[in-house]
PDB file of N, CA and C in Angstrom:
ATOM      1  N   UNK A   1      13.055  -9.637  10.413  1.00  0.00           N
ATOM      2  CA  UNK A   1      12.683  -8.413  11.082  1.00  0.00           C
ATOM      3  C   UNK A   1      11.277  -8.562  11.657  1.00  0.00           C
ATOM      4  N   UNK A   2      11.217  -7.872  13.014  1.00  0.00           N
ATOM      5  CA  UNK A   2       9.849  -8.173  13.817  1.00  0.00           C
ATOM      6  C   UNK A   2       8.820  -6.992  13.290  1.00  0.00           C
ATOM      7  N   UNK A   3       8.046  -7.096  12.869  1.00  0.00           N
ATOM      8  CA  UNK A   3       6.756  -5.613  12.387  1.00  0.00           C
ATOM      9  C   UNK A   3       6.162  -5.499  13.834  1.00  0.00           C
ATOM     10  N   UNK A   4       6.438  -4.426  14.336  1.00  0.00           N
ATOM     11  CA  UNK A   4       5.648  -3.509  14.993  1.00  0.00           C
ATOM     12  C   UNK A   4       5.616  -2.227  14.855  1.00  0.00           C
ATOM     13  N   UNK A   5       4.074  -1.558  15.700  1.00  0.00           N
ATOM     14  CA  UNK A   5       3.964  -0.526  15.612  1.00  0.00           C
ATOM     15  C   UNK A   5       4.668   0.576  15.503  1.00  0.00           C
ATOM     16  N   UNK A   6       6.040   0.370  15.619  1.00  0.00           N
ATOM     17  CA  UNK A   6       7.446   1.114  15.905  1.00  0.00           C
ATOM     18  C   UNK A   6       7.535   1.154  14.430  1.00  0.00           C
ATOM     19  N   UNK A   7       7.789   0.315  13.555  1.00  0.00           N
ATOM     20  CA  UNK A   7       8.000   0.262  12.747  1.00  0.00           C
ATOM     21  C   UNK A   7       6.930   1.128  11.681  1.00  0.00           C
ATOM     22  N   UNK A   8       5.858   1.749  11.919  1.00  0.00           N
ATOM     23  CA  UNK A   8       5.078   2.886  11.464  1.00  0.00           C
ATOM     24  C   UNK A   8       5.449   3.937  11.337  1.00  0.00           C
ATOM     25  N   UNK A   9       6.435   5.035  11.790  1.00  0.00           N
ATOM     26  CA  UNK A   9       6.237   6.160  12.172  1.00  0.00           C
ATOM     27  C   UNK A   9       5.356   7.334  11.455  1.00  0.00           C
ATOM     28  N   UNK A  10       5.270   6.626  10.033  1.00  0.00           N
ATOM     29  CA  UNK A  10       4.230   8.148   9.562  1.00  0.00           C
ATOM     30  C   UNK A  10       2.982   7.542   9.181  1.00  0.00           C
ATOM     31  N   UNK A  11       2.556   6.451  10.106  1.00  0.00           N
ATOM     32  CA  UNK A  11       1.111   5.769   9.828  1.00  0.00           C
ATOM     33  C   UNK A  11       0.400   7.239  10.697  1.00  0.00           C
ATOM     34  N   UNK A  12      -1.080   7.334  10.215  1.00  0.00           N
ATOM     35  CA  UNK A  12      -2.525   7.908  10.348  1.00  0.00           C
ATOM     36  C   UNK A  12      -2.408   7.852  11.831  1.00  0.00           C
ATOM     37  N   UNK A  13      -2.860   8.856  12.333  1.00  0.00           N
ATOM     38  CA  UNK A  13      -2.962   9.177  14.006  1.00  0.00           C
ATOM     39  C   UNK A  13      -3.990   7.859  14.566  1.00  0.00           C
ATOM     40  N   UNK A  14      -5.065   7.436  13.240  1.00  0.00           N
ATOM     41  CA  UNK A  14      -6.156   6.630  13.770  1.00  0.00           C
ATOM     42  C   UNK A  14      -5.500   5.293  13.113  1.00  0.00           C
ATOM     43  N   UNK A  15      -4.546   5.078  12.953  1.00  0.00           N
ATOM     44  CA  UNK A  15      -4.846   3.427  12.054  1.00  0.00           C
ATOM     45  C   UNK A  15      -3.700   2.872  13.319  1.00  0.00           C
ATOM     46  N   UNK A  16      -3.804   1.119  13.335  1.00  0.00           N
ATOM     47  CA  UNK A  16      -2.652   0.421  13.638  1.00  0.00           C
ATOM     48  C   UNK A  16      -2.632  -0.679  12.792  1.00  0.00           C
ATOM     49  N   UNK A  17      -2.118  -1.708  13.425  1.00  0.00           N
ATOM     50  CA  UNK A  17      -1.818  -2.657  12.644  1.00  0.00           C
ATOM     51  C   UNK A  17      -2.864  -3.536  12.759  1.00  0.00           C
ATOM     52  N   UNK A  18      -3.993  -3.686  13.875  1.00  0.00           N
ATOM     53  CA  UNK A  18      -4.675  -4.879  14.046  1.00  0.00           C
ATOM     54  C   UNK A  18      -5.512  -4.306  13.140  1.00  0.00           C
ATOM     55  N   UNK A  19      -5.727  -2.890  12.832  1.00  0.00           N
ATOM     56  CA  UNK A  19      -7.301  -2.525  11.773  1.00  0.00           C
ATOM     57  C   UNK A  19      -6.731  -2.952  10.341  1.00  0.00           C
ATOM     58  N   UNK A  20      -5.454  -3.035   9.694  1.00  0.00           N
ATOM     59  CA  UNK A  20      -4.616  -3.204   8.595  1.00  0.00           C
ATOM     60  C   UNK A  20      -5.044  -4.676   8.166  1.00  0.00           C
ATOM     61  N   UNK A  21      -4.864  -5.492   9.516  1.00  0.00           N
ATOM     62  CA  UNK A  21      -4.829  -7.332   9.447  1.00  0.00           C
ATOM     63  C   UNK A  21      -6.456  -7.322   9.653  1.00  0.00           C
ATOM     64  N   UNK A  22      -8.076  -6.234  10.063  1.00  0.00           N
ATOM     65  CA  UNK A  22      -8.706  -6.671  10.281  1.00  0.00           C
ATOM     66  C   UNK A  22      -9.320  -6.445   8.870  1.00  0.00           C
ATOM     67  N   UNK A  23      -8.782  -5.398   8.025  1.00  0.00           N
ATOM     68  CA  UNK A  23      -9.259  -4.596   6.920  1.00  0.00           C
ATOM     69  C   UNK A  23      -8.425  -6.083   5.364  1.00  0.00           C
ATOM     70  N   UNK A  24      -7.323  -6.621   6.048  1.00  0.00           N
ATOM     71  CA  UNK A  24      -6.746  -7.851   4.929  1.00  0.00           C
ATOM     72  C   UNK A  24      -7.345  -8.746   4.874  1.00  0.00           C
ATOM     73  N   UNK A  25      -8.174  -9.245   5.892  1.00  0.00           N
ATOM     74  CA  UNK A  25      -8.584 -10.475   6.426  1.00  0.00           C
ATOM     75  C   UNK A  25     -10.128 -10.503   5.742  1.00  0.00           C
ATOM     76  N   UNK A  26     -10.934  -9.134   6.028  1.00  0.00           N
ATOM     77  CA  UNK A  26     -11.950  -9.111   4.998  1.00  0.00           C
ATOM     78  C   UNK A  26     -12.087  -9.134   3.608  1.00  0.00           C
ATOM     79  N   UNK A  27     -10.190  -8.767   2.934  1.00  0.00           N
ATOM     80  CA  UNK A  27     -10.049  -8.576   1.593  1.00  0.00           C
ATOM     81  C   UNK A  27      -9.877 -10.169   1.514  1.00  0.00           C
ATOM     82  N   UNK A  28      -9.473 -11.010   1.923  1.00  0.00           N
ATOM     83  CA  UNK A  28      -8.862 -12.153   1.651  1.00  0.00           C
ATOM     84  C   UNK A  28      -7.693 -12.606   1.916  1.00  0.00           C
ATOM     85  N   UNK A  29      -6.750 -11.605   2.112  1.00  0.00           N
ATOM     86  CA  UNK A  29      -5.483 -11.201   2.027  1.00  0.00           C
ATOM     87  C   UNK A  29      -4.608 -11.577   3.864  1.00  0.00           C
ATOM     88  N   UNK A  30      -3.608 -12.323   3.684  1.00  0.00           N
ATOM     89  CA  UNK A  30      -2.707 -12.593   4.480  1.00  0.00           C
ATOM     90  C   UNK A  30      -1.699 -12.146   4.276  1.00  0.00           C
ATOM     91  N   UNK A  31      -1.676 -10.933   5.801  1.00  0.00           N
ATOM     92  CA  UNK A  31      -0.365  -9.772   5.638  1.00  0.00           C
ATOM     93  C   UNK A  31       0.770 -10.562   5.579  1.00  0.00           C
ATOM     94  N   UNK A  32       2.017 -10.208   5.358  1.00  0.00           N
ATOM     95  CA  UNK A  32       3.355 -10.780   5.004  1.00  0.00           C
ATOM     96  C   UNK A  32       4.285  -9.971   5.053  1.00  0.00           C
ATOM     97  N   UNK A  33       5.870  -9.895   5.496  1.00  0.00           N
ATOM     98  CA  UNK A  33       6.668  -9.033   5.423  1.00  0.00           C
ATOM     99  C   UNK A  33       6.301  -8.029   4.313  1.00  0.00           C
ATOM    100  N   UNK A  34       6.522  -8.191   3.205  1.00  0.00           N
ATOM    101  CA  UNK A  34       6.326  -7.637   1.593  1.00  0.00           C
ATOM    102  C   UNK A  34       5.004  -6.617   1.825  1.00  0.00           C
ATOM    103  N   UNK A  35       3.890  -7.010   2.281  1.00  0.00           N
ATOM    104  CA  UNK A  35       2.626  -6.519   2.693  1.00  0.00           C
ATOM    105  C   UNK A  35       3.166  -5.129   3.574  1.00  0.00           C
ATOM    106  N   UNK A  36       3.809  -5.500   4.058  1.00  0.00           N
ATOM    107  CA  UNK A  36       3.719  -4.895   5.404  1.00  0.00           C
ATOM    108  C   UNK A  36       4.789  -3.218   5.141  1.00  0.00           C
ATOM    109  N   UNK A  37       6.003  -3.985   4.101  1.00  0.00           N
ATOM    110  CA  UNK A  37       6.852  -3.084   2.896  1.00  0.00           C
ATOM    111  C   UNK A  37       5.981  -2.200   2.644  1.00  0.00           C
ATOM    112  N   UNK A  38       4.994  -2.404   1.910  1.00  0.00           N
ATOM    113  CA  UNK A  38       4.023  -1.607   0.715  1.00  0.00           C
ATOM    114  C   UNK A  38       3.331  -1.124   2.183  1.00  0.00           C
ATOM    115  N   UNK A  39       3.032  -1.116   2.602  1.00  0.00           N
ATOM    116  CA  UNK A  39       1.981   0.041   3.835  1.00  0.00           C
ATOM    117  C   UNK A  39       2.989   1.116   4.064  1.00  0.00           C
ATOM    118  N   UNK A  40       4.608   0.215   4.848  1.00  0.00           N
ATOM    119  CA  UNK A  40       5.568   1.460   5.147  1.00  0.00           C
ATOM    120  C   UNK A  40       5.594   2.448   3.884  1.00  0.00           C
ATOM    121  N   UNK A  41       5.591   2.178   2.600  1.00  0.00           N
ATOM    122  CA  UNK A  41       6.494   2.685   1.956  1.00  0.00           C
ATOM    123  C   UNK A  41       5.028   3.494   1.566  1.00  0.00           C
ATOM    124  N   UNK A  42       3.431   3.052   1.550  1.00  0.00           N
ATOM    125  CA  UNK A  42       2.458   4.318   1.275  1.00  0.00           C
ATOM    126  C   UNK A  42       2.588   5.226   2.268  1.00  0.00           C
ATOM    127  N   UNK A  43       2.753   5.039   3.502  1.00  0.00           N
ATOM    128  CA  UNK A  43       2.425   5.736   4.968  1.00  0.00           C
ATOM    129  C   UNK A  43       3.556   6.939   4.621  1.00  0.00           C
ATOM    130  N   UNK A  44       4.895   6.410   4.030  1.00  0.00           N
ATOM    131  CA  UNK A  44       5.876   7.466   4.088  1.00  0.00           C
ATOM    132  C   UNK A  44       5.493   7.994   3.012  1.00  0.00           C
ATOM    133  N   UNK A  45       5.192   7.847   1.972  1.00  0.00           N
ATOM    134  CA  UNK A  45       5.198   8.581   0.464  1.00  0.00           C
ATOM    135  C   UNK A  45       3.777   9.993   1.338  1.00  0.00           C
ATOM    136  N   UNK A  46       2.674   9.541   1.569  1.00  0.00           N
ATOM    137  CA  UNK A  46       1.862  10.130   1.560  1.00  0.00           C
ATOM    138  C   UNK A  46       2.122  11.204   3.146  1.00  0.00           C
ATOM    139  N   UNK A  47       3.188  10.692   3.794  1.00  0.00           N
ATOM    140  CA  UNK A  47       3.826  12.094   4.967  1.00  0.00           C
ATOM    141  C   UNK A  47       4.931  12.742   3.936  1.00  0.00           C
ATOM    142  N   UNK A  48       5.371  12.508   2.921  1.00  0.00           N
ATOM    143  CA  UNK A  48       6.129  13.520   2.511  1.00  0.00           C
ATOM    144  C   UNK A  48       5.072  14.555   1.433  1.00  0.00           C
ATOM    145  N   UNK A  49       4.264  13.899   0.744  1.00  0.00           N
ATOM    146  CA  UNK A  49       3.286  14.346  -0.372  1.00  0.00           C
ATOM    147  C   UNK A  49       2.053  14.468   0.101  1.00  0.00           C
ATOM    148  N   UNK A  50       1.604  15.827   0.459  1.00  0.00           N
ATOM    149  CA  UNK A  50       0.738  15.749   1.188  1.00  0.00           C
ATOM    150  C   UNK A  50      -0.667  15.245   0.348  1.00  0.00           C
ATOM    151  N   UNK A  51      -1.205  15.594  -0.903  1.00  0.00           N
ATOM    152  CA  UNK A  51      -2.216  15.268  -1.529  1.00  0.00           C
ATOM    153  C   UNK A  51      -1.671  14.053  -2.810  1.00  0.00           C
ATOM    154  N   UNK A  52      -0.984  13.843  -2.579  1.00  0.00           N
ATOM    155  CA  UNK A  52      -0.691  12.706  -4.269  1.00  0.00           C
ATOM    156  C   UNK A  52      -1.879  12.400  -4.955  1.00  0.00           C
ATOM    157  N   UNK A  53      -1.450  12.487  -6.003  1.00  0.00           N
ATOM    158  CA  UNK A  53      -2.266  11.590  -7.194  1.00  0.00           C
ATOM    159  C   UNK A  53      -1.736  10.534  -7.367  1.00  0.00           C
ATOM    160  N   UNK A  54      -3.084   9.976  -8.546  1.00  0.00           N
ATOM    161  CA  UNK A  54      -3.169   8.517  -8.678  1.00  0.00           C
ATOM    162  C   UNK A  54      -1.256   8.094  -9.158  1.00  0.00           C
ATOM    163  N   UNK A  55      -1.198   8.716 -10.173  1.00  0.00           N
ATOM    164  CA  UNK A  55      -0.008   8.748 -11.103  1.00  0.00           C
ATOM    165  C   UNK A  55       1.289   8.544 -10.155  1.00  0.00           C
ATOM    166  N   UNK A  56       1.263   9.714  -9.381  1.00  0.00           N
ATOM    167  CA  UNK A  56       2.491   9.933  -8.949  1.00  0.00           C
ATOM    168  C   UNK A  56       2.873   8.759  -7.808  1.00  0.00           C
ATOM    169  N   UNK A  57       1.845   8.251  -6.893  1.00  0.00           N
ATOM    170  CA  UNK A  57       1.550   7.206  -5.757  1.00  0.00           C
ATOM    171  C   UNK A  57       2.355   5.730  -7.153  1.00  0.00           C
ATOM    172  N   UNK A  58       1.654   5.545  -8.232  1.00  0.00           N
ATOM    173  CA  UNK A  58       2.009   4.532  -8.979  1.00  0.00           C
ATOM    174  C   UNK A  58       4.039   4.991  -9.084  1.00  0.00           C
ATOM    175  N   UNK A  59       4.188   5.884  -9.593  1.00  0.00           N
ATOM    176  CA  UNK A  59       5.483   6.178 -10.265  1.00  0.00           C
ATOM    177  C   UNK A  59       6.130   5.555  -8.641  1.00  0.00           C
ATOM    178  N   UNK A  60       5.581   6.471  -7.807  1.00  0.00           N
ATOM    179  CA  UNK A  60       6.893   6.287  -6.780  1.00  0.00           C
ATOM    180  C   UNK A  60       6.910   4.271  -5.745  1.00  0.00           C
ATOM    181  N   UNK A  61       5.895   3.699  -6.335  1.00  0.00           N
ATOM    182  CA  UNK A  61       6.076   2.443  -5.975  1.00  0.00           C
ATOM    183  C   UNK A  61       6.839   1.840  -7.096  1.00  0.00           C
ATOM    184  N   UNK A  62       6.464   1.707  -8.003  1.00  0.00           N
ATOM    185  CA  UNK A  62       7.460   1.541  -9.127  1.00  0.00           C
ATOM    186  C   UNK A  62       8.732   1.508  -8.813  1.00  0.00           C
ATOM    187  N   UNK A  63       9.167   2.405  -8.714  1.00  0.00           N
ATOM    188  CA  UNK A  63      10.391   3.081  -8.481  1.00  0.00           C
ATOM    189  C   UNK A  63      11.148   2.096  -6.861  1.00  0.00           C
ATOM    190  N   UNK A  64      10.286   2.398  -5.955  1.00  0.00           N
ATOM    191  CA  UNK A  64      10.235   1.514  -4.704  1.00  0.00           C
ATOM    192  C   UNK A  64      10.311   0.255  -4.636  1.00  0.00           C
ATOM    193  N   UNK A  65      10.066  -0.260  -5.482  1.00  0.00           N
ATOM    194  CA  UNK A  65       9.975  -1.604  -5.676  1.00  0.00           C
ATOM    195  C   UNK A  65      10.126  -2.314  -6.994  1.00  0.00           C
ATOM    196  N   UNK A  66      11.292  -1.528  -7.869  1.00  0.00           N
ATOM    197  CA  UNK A  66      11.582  -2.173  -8.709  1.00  0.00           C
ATOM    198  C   UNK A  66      12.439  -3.193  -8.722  1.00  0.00           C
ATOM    199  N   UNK A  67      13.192  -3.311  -7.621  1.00  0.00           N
ATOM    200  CA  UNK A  67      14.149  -4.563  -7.866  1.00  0.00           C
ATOM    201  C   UNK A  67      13.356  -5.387  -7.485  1.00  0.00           C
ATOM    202  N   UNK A  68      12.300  -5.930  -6.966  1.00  0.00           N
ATOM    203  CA  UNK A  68      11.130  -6.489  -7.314  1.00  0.00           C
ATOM    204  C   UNK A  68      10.421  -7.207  -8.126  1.00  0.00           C
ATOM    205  N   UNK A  69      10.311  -6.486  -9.153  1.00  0.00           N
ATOM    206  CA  UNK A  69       9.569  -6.541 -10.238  1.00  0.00           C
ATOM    207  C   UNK A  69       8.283  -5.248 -10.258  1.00  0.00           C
ATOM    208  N   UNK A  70       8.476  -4.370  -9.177  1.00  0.00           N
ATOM    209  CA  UNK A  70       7.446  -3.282  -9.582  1.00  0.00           C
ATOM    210  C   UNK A  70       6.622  -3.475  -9.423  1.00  0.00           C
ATOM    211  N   UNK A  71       5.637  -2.961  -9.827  1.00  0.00           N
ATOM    212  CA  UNK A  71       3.960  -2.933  -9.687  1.00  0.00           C
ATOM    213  C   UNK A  71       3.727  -4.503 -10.047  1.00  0.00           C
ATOM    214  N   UNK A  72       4.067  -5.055 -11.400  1.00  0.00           N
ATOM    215  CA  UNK A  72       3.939  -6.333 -11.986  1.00  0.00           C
ATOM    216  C   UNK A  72       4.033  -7.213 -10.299  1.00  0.00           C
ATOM    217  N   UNK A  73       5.222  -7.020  -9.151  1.00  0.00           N
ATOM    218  CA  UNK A  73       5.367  -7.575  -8.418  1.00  0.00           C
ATOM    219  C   UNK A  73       3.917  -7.313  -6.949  1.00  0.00           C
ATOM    220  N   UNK A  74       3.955  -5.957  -7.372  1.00  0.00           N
ATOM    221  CA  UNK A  74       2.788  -5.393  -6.239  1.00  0.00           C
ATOM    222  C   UNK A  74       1.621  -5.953  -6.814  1.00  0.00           C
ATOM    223  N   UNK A  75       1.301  -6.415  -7.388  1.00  0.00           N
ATOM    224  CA  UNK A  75      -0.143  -6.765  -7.963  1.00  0.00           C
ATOM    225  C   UNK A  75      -0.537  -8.313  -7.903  1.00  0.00           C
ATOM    226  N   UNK A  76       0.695  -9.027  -7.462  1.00  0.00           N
ATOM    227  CA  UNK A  76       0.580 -10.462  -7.312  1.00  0.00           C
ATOM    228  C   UNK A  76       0.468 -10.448  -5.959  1.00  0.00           C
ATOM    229  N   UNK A  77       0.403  -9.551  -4.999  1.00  0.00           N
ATOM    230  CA  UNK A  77       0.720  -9.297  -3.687  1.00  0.00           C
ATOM    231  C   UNK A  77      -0.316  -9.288  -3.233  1.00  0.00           C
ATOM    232  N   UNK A  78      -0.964  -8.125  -4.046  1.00  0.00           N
ATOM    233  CA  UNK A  78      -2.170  -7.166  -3.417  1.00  0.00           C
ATOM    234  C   UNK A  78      -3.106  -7.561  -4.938  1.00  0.00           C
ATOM    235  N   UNK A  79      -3.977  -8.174  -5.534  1.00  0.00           N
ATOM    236  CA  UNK A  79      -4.748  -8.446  -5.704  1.00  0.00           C
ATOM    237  C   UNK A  79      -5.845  -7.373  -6.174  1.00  0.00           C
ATOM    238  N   UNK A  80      -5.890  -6.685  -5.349  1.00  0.00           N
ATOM    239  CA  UNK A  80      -7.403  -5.561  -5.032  1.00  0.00           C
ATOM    240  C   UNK A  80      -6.665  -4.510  -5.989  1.00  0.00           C
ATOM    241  N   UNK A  81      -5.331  -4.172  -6.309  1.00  0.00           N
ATOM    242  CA  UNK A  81      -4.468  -3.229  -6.145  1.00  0.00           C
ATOM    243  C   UNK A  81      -3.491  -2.680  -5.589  1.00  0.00           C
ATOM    244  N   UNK A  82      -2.302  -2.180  -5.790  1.00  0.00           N
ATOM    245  CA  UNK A  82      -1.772  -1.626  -4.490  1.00  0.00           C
ATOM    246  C   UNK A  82      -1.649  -0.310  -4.337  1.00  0.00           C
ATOM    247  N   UNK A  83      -2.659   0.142  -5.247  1.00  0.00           N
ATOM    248  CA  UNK A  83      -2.598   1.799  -4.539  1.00  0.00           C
ATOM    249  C   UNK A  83      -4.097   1.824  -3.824  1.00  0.00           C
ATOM    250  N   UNK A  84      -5.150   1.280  -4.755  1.00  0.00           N
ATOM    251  CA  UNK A  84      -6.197   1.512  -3.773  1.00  0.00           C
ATOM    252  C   UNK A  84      -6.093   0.305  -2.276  1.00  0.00           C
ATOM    253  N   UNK A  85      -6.258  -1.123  -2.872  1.00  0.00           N
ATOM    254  CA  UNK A  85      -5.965  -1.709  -1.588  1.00  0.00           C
ATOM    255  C   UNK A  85      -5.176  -1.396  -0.866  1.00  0.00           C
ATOM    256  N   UNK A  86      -3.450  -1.178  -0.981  1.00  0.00           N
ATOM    257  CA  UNK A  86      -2.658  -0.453  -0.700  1.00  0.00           C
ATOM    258  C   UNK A  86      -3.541   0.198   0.991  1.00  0.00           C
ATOM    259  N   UNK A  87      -3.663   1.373  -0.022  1.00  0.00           N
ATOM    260  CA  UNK A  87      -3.980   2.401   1.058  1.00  0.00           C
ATOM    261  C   UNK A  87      -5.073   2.488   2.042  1.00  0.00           C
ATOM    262  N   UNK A  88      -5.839   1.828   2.031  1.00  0.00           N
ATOM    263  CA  UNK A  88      -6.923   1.048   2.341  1.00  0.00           C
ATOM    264  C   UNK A  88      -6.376   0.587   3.821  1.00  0.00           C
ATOM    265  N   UNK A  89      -5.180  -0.850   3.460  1.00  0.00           N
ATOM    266  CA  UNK A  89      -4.452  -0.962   4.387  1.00  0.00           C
ATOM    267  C   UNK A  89      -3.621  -0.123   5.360  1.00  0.00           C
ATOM    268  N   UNK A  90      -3.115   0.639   4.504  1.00  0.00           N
ATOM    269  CA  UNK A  90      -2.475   1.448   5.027  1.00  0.00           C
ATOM    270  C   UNK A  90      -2.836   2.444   6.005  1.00  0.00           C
ATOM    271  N   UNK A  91      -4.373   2.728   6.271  1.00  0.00           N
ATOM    272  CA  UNK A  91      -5.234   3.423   6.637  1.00  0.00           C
ATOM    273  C   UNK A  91      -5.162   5.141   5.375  1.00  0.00           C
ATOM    274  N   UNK A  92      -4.837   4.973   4.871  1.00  0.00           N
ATOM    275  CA  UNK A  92      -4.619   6.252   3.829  1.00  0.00           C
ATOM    276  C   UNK A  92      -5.895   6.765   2.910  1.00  0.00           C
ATOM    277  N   UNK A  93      -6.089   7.629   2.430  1.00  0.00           N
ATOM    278  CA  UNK A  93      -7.313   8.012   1.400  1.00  0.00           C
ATOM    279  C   UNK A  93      -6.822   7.599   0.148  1.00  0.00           C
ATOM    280  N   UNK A  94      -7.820   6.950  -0.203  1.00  0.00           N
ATOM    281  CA  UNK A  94      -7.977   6.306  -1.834  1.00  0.00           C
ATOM    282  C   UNK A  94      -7.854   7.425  -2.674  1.00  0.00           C
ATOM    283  N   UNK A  95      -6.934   7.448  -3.699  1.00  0.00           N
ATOM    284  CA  UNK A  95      -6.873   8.976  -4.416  1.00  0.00           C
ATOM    285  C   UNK A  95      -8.130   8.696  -5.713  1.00  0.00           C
ATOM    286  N   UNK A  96      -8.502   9.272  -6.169  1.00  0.00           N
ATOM    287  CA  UNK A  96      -9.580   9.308  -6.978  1.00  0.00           C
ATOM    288  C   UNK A  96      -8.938   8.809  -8.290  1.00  0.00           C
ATOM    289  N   UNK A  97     -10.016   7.376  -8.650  1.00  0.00           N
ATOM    290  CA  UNK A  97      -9.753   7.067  -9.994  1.00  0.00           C
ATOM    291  C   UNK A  97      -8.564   5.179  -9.504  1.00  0.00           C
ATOM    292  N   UNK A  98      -8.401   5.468  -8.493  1.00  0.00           N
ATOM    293  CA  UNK A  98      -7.656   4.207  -7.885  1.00  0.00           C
ATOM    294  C   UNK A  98      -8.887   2.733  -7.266  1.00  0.00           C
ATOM    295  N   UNK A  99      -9.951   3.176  -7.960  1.00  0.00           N
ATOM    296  CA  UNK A  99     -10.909   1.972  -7.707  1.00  0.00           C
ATOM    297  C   UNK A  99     -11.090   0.928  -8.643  1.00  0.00           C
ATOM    298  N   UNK A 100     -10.188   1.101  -9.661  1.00  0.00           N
ATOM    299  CA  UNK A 100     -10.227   0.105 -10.280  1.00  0.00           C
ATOM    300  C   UNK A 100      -8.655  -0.709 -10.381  1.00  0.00           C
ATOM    301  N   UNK A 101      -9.223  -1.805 -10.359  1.00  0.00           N
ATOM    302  CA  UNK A 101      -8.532  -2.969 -10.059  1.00  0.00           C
ATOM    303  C   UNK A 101      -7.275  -3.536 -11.032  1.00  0.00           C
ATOM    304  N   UNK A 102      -7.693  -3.212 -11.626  1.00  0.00           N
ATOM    305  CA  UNK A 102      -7.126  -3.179 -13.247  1.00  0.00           C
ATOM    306  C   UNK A 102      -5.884  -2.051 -13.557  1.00  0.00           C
ATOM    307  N   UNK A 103      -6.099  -0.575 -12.839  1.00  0.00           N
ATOM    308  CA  UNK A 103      -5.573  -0.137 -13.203  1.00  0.00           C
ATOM    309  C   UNK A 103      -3.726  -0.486 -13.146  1.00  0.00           C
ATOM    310  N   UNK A 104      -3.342  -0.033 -14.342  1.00  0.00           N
ATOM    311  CA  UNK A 104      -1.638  -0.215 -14.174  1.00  0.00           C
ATOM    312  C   UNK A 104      -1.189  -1.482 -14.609  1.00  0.00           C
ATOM    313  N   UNK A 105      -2.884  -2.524 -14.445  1.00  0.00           N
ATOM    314  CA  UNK A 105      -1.835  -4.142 -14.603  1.00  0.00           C
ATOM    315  C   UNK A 105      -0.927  -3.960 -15.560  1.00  0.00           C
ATOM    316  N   UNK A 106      -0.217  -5.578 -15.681  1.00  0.00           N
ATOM    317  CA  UNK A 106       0.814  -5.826 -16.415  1.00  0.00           C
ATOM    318  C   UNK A 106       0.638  -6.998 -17.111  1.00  0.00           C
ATOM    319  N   UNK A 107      -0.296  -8.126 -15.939  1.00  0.00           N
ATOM    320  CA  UNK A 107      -0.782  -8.989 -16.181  1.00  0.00           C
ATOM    321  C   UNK A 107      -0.653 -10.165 -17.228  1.00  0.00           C
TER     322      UNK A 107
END
């Protein structure tokens, strides 16, 4: 499957994809299909939920990506996190308490 901007529909009026790859590239991070999964799937969680918390953003990736391996799988991905890096990428607001790096491991 080709990732384009099409493939956004409930991304941030201000984000695209080159600020996503310019915002990975400073993390370290080389976007990847899977990468690119976890943005769709924050961009949509956070157009259906308008304020989420930390908790609930975790439950519903979980859930999203359990045949996966889940978070255990999101965290080998994303490094930083995948709710704060995550969203970061995603162009999304960091929910409070998602700055640590640690949180959720499985490790």
């Amino acid at each position: 499957m080709t990732v384009t901007s099409e493939s956004f529909p409930n991304a941030p009026d201000d984000w695209d994809m080159e600020k996503a790859q310019e915002t990975a590239k400073s993390d370290g991070v080389e976007l990847t299909e899977d990468h690119w999964d976890l943005i769709r799937a924050l961009q949509e969680y956070y157009h259906k939920v308008e304020f989420p918390n930390l908790r609930q953003i975790k439950d519903a990736l979980e859930e999203k990506f359990h045949s996966r391996g889940g978070m255990k799988y999101l965290y080998q991905i994303i490094p930083g996190g995948p709710v704060a890096q995550g969203c970061r990428l995603a162009g999304l607001k960091v929910p409070a308490g998602a700055v640590d790096k640690s949180f959720g491991s499985m490790a």
